[in-house]
PDB file of N, CA and C in Angstrom:
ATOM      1  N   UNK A   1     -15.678 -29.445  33.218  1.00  0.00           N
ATOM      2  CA  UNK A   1     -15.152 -28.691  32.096  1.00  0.00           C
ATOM      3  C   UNK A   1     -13.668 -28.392  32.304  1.00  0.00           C
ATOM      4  N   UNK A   2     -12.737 -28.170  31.545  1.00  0.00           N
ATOM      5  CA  UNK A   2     -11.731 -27.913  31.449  1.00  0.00           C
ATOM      6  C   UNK A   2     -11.159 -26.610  31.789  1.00  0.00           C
ATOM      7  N   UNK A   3     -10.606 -26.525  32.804  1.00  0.00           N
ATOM      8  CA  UNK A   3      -9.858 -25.437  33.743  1.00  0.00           C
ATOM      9  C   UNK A   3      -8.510 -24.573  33.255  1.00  0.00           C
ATOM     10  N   UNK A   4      -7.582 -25.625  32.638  1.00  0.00           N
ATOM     11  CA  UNK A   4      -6.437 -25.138  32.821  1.00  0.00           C
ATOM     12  C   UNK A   4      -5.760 -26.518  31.614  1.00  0.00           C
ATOM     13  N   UNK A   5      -4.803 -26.024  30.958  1.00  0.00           N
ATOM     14  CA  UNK A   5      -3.816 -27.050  30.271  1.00  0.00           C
ATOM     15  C   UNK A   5      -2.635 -26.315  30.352  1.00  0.00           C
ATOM     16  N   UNK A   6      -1.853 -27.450  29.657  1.00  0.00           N
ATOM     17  CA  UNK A   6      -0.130 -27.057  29.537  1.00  0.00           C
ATOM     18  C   UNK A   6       0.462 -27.945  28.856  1.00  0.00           C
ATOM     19  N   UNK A   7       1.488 -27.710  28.044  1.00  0.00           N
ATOM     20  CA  UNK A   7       2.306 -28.163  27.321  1.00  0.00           C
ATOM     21  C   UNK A   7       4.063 -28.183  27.509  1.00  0.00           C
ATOM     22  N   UNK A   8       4.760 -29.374  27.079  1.00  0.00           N
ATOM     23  CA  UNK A   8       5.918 -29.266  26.939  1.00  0.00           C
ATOM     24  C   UNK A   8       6.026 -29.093  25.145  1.00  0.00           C
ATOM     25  N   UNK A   9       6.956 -28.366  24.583  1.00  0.00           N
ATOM     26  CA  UNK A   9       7.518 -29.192  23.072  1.00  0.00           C
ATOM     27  C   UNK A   9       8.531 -29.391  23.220  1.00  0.00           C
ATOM     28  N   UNK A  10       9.189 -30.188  23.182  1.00  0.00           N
ATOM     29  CA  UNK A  10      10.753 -30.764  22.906  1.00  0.00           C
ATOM     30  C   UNK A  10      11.278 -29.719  21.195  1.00  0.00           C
ATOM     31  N   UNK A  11      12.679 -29.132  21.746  1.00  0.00           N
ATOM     32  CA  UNK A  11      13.026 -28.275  20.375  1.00  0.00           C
ATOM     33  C   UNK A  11      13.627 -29.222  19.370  1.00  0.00           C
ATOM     34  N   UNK A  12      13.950 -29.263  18.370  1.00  0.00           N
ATOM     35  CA  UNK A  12      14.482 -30.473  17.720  1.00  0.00           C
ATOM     36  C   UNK A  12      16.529 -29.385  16.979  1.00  0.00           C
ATOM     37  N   UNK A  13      16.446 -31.012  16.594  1.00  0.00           N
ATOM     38  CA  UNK A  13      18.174 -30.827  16.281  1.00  0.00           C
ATOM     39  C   UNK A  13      19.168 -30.074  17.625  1.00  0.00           C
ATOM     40  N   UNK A  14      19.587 -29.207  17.187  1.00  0.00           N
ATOM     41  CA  UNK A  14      20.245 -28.342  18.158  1.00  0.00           C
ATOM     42  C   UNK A  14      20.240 -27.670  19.251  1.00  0.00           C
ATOM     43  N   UNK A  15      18.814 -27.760  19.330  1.00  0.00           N
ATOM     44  CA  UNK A  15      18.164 -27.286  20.527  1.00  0.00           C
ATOM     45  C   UNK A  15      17.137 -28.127  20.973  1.00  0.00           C
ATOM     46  N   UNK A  16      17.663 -29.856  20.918  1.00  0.00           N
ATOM     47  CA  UNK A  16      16.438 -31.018  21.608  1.00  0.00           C
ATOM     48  C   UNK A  16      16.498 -31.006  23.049  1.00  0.00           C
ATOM     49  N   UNK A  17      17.795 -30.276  23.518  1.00  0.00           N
ATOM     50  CA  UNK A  17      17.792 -30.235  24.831  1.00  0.00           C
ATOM     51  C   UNK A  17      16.807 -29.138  25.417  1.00  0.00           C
ATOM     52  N   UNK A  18      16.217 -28.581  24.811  1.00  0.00           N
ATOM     53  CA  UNK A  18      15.368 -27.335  25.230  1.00  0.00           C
ATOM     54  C   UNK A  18      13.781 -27.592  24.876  1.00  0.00           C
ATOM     55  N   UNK A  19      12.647 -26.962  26.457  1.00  0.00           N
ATOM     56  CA  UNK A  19      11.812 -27.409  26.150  1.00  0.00           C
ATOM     57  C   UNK A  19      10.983 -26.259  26.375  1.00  0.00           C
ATOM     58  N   UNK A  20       9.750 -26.001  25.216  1.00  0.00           N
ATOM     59  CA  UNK A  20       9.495 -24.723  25.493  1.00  0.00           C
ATOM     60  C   UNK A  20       7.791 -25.201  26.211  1.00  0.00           C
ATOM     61  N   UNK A  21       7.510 -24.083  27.241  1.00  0.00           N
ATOM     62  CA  UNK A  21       6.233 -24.614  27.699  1.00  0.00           C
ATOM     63  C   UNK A  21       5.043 -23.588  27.734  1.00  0.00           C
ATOM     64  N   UNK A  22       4.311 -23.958  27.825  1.00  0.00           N
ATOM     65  CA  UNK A  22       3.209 -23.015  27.467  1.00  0.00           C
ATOM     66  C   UNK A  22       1.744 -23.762  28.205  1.00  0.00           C
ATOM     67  N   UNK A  23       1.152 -22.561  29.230  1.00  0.00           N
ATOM     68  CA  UNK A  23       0.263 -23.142  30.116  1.00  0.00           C
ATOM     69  C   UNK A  23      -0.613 -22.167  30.154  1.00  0.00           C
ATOM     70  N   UNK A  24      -2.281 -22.521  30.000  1.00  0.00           N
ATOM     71  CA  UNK A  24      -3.670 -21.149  29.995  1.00  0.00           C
ATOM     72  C   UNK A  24      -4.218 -21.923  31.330  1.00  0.00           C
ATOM     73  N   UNK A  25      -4.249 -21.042  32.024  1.00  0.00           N
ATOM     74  CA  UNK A  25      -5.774 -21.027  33.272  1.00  0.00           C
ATOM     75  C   UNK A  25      -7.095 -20.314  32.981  1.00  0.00           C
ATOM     76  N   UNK A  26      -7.857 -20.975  33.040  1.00  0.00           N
ATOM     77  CA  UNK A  26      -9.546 -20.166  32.606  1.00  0.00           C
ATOM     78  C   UNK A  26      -9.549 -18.845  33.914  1.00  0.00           C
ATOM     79  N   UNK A  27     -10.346 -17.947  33.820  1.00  0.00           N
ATOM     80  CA  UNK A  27     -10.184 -16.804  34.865  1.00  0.00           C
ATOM     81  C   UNK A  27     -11.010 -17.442  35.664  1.00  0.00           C
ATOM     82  N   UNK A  28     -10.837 -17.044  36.748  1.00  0.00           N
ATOM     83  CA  UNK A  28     -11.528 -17.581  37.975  1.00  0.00           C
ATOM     84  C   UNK A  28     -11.094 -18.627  38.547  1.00  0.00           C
ATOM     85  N   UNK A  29     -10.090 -19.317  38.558  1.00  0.00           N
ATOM     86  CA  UNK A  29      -9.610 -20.630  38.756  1.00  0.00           C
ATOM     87  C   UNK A  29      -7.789 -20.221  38.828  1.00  0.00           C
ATOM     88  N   UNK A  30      -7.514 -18.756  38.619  1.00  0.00           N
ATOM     89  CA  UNK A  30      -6.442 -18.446  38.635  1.00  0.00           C
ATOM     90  C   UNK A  30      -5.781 -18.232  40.330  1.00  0.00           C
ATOM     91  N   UNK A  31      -5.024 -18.092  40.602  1.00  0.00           N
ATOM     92  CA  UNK A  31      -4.363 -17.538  41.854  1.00  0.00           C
ATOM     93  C   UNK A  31      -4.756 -18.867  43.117  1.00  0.00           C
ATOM     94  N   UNK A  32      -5.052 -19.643  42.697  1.00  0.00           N
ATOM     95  CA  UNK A  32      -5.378 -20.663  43.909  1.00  0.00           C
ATOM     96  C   UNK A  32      -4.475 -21.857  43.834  1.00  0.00           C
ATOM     97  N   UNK A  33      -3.487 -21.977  43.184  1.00  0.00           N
ATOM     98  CA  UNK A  33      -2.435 -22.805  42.945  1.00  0.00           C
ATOM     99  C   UNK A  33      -2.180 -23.656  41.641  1.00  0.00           C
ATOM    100  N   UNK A  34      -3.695 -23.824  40.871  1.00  0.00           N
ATOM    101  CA  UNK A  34      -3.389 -24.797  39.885  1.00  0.00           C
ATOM    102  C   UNK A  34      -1.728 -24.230  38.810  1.00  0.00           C
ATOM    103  N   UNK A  35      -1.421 -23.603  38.560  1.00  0.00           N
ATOM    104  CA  UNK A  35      -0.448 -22.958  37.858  1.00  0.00           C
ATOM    105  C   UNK A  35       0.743 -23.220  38.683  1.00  0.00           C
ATOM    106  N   UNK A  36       1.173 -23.493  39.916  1.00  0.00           N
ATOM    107  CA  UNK A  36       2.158 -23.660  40.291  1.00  0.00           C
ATOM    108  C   UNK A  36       2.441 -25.460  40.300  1.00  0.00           C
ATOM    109  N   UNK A  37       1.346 -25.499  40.724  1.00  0.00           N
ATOM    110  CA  UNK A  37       1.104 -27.289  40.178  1.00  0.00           C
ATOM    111  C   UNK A  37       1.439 -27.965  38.907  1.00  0.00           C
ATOM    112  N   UNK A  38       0.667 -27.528  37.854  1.00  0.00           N
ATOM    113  CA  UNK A  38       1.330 -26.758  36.449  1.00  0.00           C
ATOM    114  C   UNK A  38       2.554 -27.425  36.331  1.00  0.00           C
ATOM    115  N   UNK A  39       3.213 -26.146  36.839  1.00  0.00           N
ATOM    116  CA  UNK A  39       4.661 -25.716  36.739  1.00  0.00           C
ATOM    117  C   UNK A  39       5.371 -26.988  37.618  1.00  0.00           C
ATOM    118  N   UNK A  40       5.233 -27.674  38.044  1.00  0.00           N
ATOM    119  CA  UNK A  40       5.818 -28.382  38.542  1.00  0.00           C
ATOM    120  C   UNK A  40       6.015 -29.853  38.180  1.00  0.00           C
ATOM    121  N   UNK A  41       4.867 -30.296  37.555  1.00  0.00           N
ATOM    122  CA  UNK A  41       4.683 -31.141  36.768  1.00  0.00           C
ATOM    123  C   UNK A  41       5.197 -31.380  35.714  1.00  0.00           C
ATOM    124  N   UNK A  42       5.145 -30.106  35.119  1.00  0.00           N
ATOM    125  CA  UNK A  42       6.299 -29.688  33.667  1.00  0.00           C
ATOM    126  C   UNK A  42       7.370 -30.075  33.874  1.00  0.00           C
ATOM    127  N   UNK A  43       8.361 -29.191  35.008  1.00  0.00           N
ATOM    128  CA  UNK A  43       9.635 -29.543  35.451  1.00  0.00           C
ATOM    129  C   UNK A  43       9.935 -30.993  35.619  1.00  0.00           C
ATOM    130  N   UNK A  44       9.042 -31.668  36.551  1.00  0.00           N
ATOM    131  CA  UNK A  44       9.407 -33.123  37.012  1.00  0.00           C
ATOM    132  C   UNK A  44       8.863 -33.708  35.400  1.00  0.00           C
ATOM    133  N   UNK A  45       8.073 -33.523  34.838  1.00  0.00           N
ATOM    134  CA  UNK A  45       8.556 -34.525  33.384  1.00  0.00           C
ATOM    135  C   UNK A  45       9.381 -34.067  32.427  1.00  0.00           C
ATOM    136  N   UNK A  46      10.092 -32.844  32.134  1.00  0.00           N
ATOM    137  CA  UNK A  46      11.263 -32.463  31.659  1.00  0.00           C
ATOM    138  C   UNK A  46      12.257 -32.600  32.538  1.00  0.00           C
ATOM    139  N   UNK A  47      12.729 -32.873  33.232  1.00  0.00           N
ATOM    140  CA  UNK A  47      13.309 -33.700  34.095  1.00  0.00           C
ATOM    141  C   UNK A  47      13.520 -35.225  33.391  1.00  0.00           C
ATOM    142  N   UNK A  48      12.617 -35.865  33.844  1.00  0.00           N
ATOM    143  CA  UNK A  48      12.452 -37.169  33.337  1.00  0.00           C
ATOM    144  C   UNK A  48      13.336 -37.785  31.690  1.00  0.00           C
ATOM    145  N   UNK A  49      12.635 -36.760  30.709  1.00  0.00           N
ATOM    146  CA  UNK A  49      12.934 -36.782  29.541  1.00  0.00           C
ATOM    147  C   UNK A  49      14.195 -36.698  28.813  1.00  0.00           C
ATOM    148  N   UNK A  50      15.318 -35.850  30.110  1.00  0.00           N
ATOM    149  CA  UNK A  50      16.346 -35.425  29.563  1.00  0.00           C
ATOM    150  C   UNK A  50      16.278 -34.083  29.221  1.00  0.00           C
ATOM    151  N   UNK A  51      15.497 -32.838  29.593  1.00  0.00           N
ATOM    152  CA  UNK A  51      15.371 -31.570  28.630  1.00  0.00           C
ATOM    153  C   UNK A  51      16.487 -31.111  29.875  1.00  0.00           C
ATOM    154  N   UNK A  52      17.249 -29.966  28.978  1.00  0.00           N
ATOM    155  CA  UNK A  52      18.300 -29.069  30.337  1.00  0.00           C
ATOM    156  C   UNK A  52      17.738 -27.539  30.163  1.00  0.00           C
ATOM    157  N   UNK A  53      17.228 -27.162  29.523  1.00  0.00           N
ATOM    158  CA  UNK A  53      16.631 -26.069  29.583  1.00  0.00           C
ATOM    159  C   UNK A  53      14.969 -25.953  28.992  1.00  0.00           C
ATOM    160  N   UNK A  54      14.415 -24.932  30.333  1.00  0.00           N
ATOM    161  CA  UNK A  54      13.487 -24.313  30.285  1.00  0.00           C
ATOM    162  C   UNK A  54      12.948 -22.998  29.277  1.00  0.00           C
ATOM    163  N   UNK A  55      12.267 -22.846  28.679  1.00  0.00           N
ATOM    164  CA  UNK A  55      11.913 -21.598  28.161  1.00  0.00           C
ATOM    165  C   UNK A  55      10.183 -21.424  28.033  1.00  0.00           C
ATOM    166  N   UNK A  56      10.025 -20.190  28.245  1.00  0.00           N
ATOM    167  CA  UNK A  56       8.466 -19.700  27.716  1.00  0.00           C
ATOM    168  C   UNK A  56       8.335 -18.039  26.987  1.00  0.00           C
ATOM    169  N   UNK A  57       7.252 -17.909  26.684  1.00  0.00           N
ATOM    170  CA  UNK A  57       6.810 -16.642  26.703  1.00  0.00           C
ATOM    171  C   UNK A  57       5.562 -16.028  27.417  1.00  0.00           C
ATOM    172  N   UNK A  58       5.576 -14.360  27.575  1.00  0.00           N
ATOM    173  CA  UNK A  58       4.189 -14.279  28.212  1.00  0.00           C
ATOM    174  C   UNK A  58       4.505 -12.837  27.837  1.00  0.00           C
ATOM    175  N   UNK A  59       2.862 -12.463  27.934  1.00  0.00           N
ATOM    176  CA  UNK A  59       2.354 -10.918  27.815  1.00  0.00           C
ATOM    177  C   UNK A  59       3.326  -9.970  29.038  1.00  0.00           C
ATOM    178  N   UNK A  60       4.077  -9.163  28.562  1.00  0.00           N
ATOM    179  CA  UNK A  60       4.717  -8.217  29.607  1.00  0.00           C
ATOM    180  C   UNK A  60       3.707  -7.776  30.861  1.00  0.00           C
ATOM    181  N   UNK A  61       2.279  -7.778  30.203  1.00  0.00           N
ATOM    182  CA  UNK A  61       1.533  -7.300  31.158  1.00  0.00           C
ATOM    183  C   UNK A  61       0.698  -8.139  31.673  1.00  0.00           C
ATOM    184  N   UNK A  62       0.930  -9.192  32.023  1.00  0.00           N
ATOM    185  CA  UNK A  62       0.755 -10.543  32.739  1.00  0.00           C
ATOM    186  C   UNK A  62       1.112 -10.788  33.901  1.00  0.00           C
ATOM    187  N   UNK A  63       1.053  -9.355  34.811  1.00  0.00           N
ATOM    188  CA  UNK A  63       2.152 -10.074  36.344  1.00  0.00           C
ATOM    189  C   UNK A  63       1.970 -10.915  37.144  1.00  0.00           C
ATOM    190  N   UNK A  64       0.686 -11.681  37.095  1.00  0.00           N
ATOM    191  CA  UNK A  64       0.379 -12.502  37.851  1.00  0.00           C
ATOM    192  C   UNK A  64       1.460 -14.023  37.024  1.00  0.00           C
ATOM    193  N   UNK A  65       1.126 -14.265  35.794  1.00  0.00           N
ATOM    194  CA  UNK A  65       2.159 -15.210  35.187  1.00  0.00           C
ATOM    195  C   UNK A  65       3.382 -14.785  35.447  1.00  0.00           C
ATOM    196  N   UNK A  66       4.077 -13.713  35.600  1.00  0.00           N
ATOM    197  CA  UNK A  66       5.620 -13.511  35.332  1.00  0.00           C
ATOM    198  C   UNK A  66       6.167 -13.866  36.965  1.00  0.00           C
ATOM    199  N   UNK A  67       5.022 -13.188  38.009  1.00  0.00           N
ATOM    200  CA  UNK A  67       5.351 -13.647  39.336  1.00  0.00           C
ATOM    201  C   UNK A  67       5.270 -15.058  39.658  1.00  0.00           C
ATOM    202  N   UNK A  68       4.162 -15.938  39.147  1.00  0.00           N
ATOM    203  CA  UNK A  68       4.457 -17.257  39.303  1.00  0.00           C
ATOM    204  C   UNK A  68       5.793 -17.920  38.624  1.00  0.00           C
ATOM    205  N   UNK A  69       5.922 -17.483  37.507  1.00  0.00           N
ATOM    206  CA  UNK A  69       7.565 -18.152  36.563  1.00  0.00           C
ATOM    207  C   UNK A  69       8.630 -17.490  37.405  1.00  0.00           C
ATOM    208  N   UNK A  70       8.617 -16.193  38.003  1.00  0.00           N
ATOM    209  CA  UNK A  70       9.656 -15.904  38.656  1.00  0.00           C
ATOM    210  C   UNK A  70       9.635 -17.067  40.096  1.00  0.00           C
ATOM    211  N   UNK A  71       8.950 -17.375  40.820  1.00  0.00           N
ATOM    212  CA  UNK A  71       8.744 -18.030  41.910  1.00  0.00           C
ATOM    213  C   UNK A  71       9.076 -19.369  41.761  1.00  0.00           C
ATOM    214  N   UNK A  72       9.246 -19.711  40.123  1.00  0.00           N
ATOM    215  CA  UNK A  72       9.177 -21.069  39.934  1.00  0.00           C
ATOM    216  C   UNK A  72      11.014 -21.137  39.113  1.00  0.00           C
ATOM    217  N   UNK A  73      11.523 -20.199  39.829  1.00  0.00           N
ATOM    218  CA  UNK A  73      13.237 -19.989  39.027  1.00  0.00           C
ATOM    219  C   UNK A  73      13.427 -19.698  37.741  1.00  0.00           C
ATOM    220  N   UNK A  74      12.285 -19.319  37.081  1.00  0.00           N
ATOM    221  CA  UNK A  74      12.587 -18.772  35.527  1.00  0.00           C
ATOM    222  C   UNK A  74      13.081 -16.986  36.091  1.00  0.00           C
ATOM    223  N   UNK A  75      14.155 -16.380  34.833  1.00  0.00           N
ATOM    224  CA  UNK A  75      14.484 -15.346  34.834  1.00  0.00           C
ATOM    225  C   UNK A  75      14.312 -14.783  33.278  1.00  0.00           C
ATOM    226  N   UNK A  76      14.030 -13.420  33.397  1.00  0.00           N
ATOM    227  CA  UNK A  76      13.766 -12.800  32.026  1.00  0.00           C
ATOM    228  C   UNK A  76      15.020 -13.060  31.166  1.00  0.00           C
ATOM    229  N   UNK A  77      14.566 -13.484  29.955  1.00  0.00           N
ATOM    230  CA  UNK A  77      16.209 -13.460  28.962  1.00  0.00           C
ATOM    231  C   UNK A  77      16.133 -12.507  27.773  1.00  0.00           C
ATOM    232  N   UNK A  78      14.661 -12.326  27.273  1.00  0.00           N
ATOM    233  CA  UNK A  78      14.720 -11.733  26.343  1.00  0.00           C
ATOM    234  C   UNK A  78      13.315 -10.725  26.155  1.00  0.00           C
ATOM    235  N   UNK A  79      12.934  -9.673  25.642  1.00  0.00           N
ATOM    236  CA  UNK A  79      11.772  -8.859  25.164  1.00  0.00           C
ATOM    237  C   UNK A  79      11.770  -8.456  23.635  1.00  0.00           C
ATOM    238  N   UNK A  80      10.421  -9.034  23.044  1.00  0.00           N
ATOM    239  CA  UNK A  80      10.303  -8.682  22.484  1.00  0.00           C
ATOM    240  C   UNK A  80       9.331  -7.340  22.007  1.00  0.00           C
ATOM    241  N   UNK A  81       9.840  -5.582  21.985  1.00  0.00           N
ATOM    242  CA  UNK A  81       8.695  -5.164  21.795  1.00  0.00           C
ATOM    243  C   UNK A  81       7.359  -4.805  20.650  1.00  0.00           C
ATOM    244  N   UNK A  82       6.294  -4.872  21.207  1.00  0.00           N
ATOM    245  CA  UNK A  82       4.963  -4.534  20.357  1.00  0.00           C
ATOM    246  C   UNK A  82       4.677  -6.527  19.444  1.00  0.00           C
ATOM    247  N   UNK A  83       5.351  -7.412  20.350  1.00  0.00           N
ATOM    248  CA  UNK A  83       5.088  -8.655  19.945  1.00  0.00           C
ATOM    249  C   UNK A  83       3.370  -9.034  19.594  1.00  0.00           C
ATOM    250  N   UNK A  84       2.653  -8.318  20.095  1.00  0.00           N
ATOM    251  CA  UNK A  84       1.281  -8.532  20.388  1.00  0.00           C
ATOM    252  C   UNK A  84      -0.167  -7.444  20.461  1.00  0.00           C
ATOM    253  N   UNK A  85      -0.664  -7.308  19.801  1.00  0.00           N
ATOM    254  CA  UNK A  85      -1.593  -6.444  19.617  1.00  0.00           C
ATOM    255  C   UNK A  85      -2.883  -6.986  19.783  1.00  0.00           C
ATOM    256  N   UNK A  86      -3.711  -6.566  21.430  1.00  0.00           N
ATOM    257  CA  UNK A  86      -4.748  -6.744  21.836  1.00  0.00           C
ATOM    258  C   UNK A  86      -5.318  -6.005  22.699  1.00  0.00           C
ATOM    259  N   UNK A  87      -6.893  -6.239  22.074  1.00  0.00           N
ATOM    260  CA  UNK A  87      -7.698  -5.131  22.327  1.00  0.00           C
ATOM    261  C   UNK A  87      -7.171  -3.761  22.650  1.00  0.00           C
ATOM    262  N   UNK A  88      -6.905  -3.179  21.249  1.00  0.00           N
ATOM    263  CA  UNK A  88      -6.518  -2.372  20.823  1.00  0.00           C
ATOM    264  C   UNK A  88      -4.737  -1.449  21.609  1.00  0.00           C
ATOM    265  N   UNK A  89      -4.430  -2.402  21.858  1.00  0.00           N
ATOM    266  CA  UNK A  89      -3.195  -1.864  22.344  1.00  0.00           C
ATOM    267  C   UNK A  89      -1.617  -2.859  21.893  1.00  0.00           C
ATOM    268  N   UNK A  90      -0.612  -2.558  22.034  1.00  0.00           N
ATOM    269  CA  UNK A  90       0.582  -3.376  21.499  1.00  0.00           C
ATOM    270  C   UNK A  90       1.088  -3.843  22.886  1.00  0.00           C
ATOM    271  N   UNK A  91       1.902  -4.988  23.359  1.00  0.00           N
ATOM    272  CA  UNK A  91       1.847  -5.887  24.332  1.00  0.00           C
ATOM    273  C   UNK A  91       3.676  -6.027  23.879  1.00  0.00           C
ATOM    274  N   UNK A  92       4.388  -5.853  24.675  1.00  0.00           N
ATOM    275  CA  UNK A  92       5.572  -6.716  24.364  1.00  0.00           C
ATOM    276  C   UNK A  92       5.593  -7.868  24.825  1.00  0.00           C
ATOM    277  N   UNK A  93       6.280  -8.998  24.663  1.00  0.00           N
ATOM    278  CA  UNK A  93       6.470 -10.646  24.889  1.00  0.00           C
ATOM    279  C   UNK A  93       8.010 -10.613  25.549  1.00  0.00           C
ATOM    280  N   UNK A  94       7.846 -11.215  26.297  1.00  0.00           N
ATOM    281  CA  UNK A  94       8.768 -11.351  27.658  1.00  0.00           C
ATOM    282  C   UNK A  94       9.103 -12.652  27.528  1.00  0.00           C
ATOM    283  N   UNK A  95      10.599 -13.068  27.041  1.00  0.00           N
ATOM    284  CA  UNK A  95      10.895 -14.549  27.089  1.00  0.00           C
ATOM    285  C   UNK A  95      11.542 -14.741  28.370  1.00  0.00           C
ATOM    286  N   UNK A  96      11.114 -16.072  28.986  1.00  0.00           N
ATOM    287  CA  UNK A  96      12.045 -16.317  30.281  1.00  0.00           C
ATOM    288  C   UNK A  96      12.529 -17.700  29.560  1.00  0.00           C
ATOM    289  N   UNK A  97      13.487 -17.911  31.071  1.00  0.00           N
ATOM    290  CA  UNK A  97      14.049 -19.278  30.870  1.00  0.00           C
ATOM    291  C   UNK A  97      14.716 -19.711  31.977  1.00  0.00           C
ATOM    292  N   UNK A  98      14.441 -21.052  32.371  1.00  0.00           N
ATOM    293  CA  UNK A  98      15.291 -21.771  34.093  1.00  0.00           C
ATOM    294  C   UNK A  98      16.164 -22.715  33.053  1.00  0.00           C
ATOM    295  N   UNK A  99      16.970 -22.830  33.580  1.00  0.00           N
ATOM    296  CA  UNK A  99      18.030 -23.840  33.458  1.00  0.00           C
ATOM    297  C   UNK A  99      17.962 -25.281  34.338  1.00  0.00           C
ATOM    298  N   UNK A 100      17.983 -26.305  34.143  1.00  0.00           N
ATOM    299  CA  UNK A 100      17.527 -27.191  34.988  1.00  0.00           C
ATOM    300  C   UNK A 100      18.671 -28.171  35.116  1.00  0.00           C
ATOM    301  N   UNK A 101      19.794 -27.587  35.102  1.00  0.00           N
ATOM    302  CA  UNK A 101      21.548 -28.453  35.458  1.00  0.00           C
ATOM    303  C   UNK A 101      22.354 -27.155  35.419  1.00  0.00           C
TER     304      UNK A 101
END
């Protein structure tokens, strides 16, 4: 069964150099590396492609994601607050971003 995915999108026009990524781990399968693996894979095929910048988003209250993106050279650039409302509470969205040149 399916564990974990991830995505690149390539931004278009003005921002084709920018690639935004977005990666879910099922629980239980978290903290044992697949996510840094992930993350690395991403990089080395945005790499490949030509992308010069990195970007994502994540739940402010996600520290296990924000510590892996921090570990992986992303830095916070932007917050958005009350981006997200779950189970019954408001969530701000935390944009990061690595630069990759």
């Amino acid at each position: 069964h399916l564990v974990a995915n991830s995505e690149i999108v390539r931004g278009v026009g003005y921002s084709r150099h920018v690639g935004f990524i977005g990666i879910a781990i099922k629980k239980g399968f978290r903290s044992i590396g697949i996510g840094t693996e992930m993350m690395r894979a991403l990089e080395e095929h945005a790499r490949k492609i030509g992308l010069k910048v990195l970007t994502l988003s994540v739940f402010a209250n996600n520290q296990h994601a924000i510590n892996l993106y921090r570990k992986m050279g992303f830095v916070e650039t932007g917050r958005v607050p009350k981006r997200f409302f779950k189970d019954g509470a408001y969530i701000d969205e935390i944009i990061m971003t690595k630069m990759l040149e």
